[in-house]
C-alpha atoms as a PDB file:
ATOM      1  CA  UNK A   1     -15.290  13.824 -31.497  1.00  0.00           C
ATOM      2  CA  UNK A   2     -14.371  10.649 -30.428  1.00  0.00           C
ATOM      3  CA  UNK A   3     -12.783  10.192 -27.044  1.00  0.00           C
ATOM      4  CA  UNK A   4      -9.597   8.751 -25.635  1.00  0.00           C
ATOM      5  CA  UNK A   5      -8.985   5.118 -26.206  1.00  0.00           C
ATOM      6  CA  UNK A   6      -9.463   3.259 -23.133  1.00  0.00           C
ATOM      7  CA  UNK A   7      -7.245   0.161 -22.983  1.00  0.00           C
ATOM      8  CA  UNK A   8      -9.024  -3.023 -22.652  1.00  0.00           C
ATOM      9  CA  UNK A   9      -7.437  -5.526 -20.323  1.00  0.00           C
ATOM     10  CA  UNK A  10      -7.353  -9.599 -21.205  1.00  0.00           C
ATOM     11  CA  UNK A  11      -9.463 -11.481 -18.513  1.00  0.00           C
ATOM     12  CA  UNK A  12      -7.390 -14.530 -18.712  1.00  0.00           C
ATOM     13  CA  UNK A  13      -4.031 -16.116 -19.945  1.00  0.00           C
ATOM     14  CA  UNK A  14      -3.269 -15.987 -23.812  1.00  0.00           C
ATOM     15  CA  UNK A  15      -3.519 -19.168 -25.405  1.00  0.00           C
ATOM     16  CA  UNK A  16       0.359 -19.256 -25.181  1.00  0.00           C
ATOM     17  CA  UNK A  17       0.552 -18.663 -21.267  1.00  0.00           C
ATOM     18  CA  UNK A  18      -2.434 -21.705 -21.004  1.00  0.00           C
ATOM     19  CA  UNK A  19      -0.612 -23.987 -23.123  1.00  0.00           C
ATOM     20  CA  UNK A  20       2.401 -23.255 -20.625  1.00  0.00           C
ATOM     21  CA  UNK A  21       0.206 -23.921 -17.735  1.00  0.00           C
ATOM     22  CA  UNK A  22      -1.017 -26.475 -18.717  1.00  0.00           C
ATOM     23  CA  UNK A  23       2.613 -28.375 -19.441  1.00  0.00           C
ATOM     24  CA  UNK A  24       3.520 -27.172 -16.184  1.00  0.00           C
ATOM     25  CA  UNK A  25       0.483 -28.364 -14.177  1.00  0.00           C
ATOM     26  CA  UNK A  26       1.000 -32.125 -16.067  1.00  0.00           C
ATOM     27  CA  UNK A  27       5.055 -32.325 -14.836  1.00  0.00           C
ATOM     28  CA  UNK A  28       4.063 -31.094 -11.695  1.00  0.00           C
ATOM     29  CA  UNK A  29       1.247 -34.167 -11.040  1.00  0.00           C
ATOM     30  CA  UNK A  30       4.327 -36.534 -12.525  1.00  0.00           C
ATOM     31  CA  UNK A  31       6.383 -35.205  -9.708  1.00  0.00           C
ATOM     32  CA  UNK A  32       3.826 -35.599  -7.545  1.00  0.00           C
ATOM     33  CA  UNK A  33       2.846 -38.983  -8.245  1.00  0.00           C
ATOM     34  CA  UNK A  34       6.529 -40.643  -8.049  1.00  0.00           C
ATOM     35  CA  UNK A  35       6.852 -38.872  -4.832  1.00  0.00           C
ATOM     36  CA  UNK A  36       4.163 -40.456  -3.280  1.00  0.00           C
ATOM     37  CA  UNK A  37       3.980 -43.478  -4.525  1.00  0.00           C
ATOM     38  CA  UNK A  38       7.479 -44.076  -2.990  1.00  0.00           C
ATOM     39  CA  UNK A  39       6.274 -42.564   0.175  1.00  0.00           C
ATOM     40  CA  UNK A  40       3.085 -44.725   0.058  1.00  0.00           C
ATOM     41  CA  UNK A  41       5.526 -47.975  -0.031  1.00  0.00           C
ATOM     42  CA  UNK A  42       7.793 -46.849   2.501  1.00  0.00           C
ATOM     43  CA  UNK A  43       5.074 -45.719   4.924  1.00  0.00           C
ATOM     44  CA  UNK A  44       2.709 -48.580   4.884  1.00  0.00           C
ATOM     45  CA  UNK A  45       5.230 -50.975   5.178  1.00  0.00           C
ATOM     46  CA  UNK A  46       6.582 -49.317   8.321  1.00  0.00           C
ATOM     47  CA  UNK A  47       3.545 -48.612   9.567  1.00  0.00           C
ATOM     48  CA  UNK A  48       2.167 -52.143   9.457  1.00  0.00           C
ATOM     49  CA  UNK A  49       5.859 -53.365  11.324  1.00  0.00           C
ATOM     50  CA  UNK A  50       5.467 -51.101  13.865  1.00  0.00           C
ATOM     51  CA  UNK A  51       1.875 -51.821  14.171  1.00  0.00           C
ATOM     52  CA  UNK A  52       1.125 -47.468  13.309  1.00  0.00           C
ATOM     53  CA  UNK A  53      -2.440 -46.231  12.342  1.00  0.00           C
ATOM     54  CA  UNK A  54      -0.810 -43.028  11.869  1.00  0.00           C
ATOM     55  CA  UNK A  55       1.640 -44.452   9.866  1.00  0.00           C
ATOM     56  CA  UNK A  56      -0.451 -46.362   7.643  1.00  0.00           C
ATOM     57  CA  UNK A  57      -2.882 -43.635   7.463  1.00  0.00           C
ATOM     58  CA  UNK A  58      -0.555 -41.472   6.369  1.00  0.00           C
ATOM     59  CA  UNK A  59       0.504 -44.117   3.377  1.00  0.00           C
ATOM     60  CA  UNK A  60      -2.879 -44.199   2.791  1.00  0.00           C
ATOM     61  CA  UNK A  61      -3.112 -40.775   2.189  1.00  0.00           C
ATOM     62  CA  UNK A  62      -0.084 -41.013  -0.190  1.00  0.00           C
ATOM     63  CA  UNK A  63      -2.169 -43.610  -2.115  1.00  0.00           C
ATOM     64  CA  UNK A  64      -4.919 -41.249  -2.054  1.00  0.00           C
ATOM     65  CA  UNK A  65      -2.882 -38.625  -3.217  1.00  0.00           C
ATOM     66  CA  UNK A  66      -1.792 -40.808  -6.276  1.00  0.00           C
ATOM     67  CA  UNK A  67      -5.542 -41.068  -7.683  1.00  0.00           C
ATOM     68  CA  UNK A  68      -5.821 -37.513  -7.178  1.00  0.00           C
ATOM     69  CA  UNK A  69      -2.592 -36.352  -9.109  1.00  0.00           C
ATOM     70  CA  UNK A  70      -3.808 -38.997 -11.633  1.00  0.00           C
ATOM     71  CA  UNK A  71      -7.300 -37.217 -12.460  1.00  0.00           C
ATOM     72  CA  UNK A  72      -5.683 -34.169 -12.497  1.00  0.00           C
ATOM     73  CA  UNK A  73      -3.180 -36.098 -15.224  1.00  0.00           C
ATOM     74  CA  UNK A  74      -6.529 -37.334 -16.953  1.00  0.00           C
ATOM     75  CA  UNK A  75      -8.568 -33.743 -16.941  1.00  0.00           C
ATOM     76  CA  UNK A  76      -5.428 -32.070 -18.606  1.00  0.00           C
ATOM     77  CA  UNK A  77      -4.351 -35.031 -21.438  1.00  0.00           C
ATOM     78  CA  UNK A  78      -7.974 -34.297 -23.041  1.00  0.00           C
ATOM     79  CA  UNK A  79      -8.046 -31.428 -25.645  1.00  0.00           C
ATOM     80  CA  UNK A  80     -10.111 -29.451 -23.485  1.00  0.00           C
ATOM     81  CA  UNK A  81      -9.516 -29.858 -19.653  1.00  0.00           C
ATOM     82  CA  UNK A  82     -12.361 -27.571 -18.570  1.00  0.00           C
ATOM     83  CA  UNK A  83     -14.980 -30.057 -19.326  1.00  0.00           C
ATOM     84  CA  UNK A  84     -13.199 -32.842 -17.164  1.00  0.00           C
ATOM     85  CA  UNK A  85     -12.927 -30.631 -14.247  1.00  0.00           C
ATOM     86  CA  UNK A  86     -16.612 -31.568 -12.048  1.00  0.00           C
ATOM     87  CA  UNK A  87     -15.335 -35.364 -12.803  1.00  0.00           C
ATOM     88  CA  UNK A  88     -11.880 -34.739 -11.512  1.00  0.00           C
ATOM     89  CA  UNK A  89     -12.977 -32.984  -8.694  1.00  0.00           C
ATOM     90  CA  UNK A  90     -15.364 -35.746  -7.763  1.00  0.00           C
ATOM     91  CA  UNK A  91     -12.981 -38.042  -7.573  1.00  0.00           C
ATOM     92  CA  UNK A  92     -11.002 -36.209  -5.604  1.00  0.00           C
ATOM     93  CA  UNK A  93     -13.518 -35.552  -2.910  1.00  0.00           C
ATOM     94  CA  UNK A  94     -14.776 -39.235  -2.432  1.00  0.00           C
ATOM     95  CA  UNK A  95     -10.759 -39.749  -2.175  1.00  0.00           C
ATOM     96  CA  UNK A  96     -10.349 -37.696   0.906  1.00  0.00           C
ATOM     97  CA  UNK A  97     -14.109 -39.472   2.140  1.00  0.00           C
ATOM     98  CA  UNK A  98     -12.488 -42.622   1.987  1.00  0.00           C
ATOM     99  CA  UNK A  99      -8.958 -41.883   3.573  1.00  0.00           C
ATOM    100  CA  UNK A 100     -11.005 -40.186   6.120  1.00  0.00           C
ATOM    101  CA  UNK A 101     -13.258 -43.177   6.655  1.00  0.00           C
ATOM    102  CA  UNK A 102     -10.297 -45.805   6.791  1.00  0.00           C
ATOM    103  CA  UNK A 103      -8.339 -44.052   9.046  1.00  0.00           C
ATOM    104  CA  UNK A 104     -10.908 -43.150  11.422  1.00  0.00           C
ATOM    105  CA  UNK A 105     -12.595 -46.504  12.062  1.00  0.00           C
ATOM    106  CA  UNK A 106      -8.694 -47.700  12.516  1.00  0.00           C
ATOM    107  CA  UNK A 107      -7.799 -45.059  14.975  1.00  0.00           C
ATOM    108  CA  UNK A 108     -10.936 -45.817  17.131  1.00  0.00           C
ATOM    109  CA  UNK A 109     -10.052 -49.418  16.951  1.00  0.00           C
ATOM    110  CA  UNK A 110      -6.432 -48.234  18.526  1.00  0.00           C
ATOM    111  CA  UNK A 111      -7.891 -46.711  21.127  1.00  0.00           C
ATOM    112  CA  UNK A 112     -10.401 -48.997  22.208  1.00  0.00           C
ATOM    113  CA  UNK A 113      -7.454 -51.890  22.949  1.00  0.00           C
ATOM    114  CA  UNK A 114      -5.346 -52.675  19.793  1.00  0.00           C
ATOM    115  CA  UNK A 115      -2.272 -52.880  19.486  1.00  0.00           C
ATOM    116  CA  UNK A 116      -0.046 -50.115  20.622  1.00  0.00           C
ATOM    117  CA  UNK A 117       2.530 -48.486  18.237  1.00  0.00           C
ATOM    118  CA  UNK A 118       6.408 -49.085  18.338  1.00  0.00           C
ATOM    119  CA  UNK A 119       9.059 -46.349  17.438  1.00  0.00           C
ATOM    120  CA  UNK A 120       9.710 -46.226  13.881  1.00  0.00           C
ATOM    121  CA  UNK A 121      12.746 -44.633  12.584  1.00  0.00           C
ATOM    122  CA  UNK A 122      11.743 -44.716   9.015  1.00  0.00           C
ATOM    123  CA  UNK A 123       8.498 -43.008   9.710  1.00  0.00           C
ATOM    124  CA  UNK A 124      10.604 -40.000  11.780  1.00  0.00           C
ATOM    125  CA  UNK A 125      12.860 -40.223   8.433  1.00  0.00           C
ATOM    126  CA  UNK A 126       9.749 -39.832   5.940  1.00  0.00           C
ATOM    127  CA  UNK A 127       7.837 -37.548   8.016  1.00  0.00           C
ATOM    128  CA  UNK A 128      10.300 -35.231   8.433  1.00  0.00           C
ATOM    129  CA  UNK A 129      11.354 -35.163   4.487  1.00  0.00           C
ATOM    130  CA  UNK A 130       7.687 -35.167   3.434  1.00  0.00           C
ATOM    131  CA  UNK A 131       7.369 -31.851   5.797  1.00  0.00           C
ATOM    132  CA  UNK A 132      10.342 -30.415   3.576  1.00  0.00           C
ATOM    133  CA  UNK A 133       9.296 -31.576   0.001  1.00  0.00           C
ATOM    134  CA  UNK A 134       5.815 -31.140  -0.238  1.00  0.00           C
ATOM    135  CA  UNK A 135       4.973 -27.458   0.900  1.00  0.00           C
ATOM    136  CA  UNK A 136       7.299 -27.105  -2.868  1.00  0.00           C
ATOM    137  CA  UNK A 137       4.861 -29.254  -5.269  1.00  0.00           C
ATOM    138  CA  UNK A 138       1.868 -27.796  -3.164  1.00  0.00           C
ATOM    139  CA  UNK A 139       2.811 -24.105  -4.088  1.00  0.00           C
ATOM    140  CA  UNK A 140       4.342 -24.366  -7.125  1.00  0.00           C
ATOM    141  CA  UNK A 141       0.982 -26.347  -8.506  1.00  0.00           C
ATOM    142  CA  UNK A 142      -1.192 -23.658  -6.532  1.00  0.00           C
ATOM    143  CA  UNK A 143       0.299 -20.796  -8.408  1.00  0.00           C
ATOM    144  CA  UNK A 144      -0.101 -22.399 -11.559  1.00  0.00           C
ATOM    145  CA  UNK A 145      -4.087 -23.623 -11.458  1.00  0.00           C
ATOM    146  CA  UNK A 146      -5.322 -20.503 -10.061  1.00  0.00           C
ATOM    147  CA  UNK A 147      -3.730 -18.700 -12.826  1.00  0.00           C
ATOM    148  CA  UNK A 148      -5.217 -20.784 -15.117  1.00  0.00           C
ATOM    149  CA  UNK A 149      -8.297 -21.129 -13.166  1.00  0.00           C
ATOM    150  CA  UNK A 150      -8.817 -24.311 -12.661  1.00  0.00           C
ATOM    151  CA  UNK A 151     -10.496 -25.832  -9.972  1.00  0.00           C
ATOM    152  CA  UNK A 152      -8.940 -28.687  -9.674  1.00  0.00           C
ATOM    153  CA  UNK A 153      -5.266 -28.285  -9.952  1.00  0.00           C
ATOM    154  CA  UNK A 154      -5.795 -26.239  -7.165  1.00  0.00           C
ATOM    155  CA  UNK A 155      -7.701 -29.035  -5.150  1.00  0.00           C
ATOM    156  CA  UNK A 156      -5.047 -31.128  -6.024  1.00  0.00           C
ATOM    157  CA  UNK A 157      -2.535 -28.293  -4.491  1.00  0.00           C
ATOM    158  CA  UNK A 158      -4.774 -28.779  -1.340  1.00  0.00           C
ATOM    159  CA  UNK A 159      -3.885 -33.065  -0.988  1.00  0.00           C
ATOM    160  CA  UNK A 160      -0.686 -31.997  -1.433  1.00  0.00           C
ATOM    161  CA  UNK A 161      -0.201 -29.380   1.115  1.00  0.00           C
ATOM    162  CA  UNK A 162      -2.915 -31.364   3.333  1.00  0.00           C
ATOM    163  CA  UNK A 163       0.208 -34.212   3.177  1.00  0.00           C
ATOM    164  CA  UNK A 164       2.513 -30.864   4.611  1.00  0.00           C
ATOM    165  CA  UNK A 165       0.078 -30.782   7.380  1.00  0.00           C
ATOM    166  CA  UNK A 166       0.029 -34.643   8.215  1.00  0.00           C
ATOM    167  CA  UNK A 167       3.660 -35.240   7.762  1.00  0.00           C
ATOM    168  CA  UNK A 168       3.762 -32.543  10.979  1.00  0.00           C
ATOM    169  CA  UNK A 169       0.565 -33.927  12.726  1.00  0.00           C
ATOM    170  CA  UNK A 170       2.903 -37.827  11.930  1.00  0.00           C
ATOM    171  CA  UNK A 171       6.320 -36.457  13.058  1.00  0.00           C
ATOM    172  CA  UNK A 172       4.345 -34.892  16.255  1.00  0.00           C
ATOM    173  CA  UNK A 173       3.048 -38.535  17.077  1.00  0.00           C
ATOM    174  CA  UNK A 174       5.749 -40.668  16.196  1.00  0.00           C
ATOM    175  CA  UNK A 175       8.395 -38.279  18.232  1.00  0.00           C
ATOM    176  CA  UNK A 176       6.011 -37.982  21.149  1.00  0.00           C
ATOM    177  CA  UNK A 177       5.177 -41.987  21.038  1.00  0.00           C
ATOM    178  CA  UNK A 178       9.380 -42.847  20.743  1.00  0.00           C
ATOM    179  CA  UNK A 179      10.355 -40.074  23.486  1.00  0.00           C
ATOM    180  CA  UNK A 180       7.590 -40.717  26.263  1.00  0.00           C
ATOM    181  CA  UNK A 181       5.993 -44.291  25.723  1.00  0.00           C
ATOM    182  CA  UNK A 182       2.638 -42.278  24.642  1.00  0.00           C
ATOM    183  CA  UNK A 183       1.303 -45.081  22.551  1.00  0.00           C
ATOM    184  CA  UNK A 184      -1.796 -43.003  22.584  1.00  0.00           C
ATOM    185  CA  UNK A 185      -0.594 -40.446  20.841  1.00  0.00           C
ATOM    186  CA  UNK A 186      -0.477 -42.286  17.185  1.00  0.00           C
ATOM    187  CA  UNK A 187      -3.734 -43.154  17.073  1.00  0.00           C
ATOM    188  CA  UNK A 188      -4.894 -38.986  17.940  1.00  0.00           C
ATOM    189  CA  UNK A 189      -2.660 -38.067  15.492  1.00  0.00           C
ATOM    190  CA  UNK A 190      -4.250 -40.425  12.916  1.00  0.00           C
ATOM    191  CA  UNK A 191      -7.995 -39.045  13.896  1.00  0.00           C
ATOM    192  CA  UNK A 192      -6.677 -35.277  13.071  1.00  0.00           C
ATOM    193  CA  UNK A 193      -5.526 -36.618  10.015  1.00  0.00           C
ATOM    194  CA  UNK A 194      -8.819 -38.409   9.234  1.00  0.00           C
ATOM    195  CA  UNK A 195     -10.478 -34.752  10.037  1.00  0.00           C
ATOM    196  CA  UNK A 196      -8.492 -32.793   8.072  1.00  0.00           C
ATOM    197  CA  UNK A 197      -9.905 -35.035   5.389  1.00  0.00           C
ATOM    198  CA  UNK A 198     -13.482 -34.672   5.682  1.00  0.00           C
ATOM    199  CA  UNK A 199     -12.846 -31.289   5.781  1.00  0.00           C
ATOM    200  CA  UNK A 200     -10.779 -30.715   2.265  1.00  0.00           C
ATOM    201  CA  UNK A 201     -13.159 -33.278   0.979  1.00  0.00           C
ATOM    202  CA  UNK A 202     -16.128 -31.440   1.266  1.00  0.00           C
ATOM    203  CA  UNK A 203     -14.487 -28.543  -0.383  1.00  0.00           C
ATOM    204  CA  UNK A 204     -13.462 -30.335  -3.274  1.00  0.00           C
ATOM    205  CA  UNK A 205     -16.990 -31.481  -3.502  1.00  0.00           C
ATOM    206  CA  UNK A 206     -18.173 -28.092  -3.278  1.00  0.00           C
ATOM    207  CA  UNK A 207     -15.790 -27.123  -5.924  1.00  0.00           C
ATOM    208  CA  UNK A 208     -14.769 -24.876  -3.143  1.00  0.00           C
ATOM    209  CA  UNK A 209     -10.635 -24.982  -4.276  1.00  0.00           C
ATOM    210  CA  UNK A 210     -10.420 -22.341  -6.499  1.00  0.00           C
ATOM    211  CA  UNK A 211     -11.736 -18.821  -8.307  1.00  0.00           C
ATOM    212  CA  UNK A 212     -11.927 -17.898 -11.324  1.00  0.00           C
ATOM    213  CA  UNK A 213      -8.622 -17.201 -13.751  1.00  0.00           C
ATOM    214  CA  UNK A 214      -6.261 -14.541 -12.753  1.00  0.00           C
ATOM    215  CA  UNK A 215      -5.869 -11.643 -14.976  1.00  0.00           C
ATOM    216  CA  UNK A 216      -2.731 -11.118 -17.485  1.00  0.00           C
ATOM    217  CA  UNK A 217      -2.210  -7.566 -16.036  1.00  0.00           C
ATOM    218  CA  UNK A 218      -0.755  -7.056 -12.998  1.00  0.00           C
ATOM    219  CA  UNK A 219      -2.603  -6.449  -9.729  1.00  0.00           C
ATOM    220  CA  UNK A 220      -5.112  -7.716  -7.405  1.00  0.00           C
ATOM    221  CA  UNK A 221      -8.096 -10.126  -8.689  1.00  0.00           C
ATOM    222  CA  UNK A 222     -11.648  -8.970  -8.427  1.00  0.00           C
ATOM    223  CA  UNK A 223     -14.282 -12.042  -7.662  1.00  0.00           C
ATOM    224  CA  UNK A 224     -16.257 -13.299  -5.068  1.00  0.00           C
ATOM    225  CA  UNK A 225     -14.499 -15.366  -3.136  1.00  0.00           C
ATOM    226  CA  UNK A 226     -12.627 -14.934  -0.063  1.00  0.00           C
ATOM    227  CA  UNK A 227      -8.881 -14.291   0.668  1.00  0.00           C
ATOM    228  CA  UNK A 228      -6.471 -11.251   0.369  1.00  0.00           C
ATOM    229  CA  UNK A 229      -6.282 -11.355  -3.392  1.00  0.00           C
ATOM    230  CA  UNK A 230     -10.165 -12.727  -3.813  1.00  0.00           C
ATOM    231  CA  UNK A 231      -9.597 -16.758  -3.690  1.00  0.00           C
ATOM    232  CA  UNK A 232      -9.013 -18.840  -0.463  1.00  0.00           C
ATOM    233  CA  UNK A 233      -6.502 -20.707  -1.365  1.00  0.00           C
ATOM    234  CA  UNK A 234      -3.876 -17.945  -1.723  1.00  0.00           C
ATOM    235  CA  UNK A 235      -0.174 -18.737  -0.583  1.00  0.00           C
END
């Protein structure tokens, strides 16, 4: 006698859904890279007149930010984005390494004697808006590459919402700086910045950013990794 059928539940996104993702991963890196690429000009430019490590370090990051979105752009223009992943992901790591690198030997260099940061309303202005924008791209790209399981849209989602964390740690600095005369305060801000870095950079080595695809039913993921619904980068 045979038994009752048991119903057998896909372990990824149809073809259809990928093809989706995948579209929505590639405007999402567009949007990403105009973003920042405006905020990279605006930032350094403003940081360098007002003489701002975490101003420039935070262009930097924008510029950083740019090569990232840009292998993400790469892995997913290939036919099959899954083999392009390891290089993509490498090249985002030794992105953070070096925006870690820059920044820190500059904010040392500020603190040892340089020259002390002026008030910059510009970088209050792009702080503030880069604290409102980004937190969107971040998410929205999040969602998307853990769905389709891919490692490193969702390290990508990590620069991005890293740049949420540094346009706070930047509007912290410059406000403190313009309000007190804390000239110290840029270059601190700039060395949490340069942390944060190392730190997402290692992960994205790793290949630390992500799990493995979600499931097309509904309900919680089962894999190793940590986090409410089994990845760490959940949000």
């Amino acid at each position: 006698m045979i038994g009752p059928l048991i119903p057998i539940t896909a372990t990824g996104p149809t073809p259809q859904r990928r093809a989706l993702l995948n579209r929505r991963i590639r405007l999402l890196v567009a949007a990403t890279i105009t973003y920042n690429v405006i905020e990279a000009i605006v930032a350094i430019t403003a940081g360098t007149i007002a003489s701002s490590t975490a101003l420039i370090g935070f262009g930097l990051d924008s510029v950083i930010e740019v090569s990232s979105a840009a292998a993400v752009a790469w892995q997913f223009s290939g036919a099959d984005p899954e083999r392009r992943e390891k290089a993509a992901l490498r090249v985002i790591a030794v992105s953070f390494f070096a925006l870690a690198a820059y920044v820190g030997i500059a904010s040392v260099r500020a603190l040892s004697g340089g020259a002390e940061a002026e008030h910059s309303t510009i970088g209050l202005v792009l702080a503030a808006a880069s604290l409102a924008v980004m937190p969107v791209l971040s998410r929205a790209q999040r969602r998307a590459g853990r769905e389709l399981g891919s490692r490193s849209a969702v390290a990508d989602s990590k620069q991005t919402l890293l740049c949420t964390y540094l346009s706070g740690v930047l509007l912290l600095g410059l406000a403190v700086n313009s309000l007190f005369g804390w000239a110290w305060a840029d270059p601190v801000a700039a060395l949490i910045i340069a942390a944060v870095a190392v730190k997402e950079g290692r992960e994205a080595w790793r290949g630390d950013a992500c799990c493995t695809p979600a499931t097309a039913a509904a309900g919680p993921r089962e894999d190793s990794c940590a986090g409410p619904s089994g990845c760490g980068c959940d949000g």
